[in-house]
Protein backbone atom coordinates (compact mmCIF):
# COMPACT_ATOMS: atom_id res chain seq x y z
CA UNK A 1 -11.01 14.45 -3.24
CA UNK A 2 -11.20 15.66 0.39
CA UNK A 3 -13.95 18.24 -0.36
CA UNK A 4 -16.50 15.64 -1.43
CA UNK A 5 -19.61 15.17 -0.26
CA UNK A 6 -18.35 11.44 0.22
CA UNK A 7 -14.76 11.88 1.24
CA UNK A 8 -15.22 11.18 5.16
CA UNK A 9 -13.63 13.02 7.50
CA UNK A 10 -9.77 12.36 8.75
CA UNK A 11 -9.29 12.11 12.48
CA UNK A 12 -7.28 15.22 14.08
CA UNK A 13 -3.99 14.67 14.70
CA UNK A 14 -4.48 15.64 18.31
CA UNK A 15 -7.17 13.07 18.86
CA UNK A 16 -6.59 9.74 20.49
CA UNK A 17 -8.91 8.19 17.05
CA UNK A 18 -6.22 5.11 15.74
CA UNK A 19 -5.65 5.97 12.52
CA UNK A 20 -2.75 4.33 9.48
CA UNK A 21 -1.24 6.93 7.92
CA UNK A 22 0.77 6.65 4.47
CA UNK A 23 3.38 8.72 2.65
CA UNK A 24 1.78 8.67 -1.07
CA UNK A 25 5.00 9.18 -2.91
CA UNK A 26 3.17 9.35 -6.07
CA UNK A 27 1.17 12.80 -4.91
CA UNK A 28 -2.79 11.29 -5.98
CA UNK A 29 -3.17 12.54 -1.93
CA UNK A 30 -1.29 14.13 0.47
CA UNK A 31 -3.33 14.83 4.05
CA UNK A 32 -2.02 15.38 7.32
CA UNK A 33 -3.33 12.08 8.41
CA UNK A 34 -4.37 9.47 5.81
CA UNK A 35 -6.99 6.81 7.20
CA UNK A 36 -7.93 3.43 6.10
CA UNK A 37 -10.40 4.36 2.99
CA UNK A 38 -7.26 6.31 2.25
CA UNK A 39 -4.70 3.13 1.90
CA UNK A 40 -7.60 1.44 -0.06
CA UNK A 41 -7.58 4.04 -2.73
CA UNK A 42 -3.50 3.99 -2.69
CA UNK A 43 -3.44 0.55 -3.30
CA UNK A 44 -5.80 0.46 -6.06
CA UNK A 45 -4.35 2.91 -8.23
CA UNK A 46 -0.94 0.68 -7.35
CA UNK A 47 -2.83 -2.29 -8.42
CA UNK A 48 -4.13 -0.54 -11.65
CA UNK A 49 -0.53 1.01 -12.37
CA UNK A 50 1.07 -2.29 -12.73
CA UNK A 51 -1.85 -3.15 -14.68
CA UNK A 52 -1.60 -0.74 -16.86
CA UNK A 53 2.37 -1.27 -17.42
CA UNK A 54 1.81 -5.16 -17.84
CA UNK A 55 -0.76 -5.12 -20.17
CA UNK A 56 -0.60 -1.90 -22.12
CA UNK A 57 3.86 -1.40 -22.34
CA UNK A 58 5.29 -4.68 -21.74
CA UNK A 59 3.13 -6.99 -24.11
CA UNK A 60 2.72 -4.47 -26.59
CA UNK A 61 6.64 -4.49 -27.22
CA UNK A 62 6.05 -7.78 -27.00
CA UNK A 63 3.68 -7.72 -30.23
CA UNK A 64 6.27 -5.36 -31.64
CA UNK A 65 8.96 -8.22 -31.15
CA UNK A 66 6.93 -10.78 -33.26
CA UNK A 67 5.90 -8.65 -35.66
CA UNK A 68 9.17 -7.80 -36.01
CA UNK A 69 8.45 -3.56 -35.87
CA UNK A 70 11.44 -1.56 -35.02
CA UNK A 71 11.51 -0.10 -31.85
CA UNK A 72 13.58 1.21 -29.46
CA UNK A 73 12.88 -1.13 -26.48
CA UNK A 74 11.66 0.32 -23.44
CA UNK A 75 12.57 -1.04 -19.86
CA UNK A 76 9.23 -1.10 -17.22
CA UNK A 77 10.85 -2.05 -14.04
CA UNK A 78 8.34 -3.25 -12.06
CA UNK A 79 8.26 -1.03 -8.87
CA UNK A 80 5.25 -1.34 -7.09
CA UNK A 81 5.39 -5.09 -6.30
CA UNK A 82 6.66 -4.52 -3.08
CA UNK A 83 3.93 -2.08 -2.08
CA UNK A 84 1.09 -4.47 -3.67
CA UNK A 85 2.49 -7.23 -1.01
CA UNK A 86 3.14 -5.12 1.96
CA UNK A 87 -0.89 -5.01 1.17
CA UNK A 88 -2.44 -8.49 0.49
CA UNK A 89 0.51 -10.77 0.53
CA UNK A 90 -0.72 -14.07 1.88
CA UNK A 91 0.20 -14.54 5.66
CA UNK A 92 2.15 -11.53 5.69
CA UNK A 93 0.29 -8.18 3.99
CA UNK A 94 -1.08 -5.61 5.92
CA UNK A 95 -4.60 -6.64 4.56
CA UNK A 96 -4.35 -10.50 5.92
CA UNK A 97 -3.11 -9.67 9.42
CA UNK A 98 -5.77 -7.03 10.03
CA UNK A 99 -8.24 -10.16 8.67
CA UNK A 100 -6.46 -12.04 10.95
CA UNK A 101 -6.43 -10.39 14.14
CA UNK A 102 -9.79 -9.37 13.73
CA UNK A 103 -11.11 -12.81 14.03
CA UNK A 104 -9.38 -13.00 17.32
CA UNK A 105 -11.43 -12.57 20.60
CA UNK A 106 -9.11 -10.40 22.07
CA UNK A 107 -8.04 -7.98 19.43
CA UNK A 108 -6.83 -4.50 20.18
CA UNK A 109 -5.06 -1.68 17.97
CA UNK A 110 -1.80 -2.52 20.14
CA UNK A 111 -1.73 -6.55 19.03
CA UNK A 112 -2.57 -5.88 15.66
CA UNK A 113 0.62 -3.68 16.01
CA UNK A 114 2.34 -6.02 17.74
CA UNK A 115 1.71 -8.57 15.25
CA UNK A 116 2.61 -6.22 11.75
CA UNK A 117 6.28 -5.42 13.87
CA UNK A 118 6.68 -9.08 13.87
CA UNK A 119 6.42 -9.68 10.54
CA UNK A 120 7.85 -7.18 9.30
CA UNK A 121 11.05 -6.88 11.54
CA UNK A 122 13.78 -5.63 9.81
CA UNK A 123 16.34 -6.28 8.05
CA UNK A 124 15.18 -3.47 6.25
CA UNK A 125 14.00 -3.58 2.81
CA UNK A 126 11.16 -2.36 0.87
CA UNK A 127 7.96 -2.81 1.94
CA UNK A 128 9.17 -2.71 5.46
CA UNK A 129 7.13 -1.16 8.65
CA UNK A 130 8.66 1.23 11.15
CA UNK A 131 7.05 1.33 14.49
CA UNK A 132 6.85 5.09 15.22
CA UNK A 133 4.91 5.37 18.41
CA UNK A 134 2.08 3.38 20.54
CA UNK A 135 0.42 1.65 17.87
CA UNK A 136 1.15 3.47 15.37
CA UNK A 137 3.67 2.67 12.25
CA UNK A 138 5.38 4.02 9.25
CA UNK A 139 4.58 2.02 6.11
CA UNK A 140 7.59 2.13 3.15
């Protein structure tokens, strides 16, 4: 909630501040510029969803199956896999190279940058990052 006495405050879009901003397709936030505390609450509630749809939809039809209820079954694709490892995947999330490159000597917005275009270098797919400008990047 951006009017919270906790909620900090977002860098200007005008200032040089480096910032991560993220397109919350799901609509829990929507701010000109998102910032880091941002992508942590984005990826929880991604982490809980699946959660929720594991534990509360799939193995409860699962139940229904072997106690043989009649059901209509209900499909729960699992969508946001690829957003939960363009996050903390090993090696490769966005969470592990930031870890990473912060336990270099030398680190700078520009190589950690540098170093998420690398991994992530198309062929696109989802989960993929687009560099837009400078050091800045489009997460999708």
């Amino acid at each position: 909630n951006p009017s919270s006495p906790s909620a900090s405050p977002s860098p200007s879009p005008s200032s040089n501040a480096a910032f991560i901003g993220i397109l919350d397709i799901f609509g829990f936030e929507s701010f000109p510029l998102n910032s880091f505390e941002q992508l942590c609450i984005n990826y929880c509630n991604e982490a809980l969803q699946q959660q929720f749809n594991t534990f509360v939809l799939q193995l409860e039809q699962e139940e229904y199956q072997r106690e043989c209820i009649a059901w209509d079954f209900i499909n729960v694709p699992d969508t946001s896999q690829h957003v939960l490892d363009l996050v903390d995947k090993k090696h490769t999330g966005l969470l592990s190279l930031l870890d990473e490159q912060c336990q270099l000597a030398k680190c700078t917005d520009r190589s950690f940058a540098l170093t998420v275009y690398e991994k992530h270098a198309p062929p696109p797919r989802h989960g993929n990052i687009y560099p837009t400008k400078g050091t800045c990047f489009t997460a999708t």
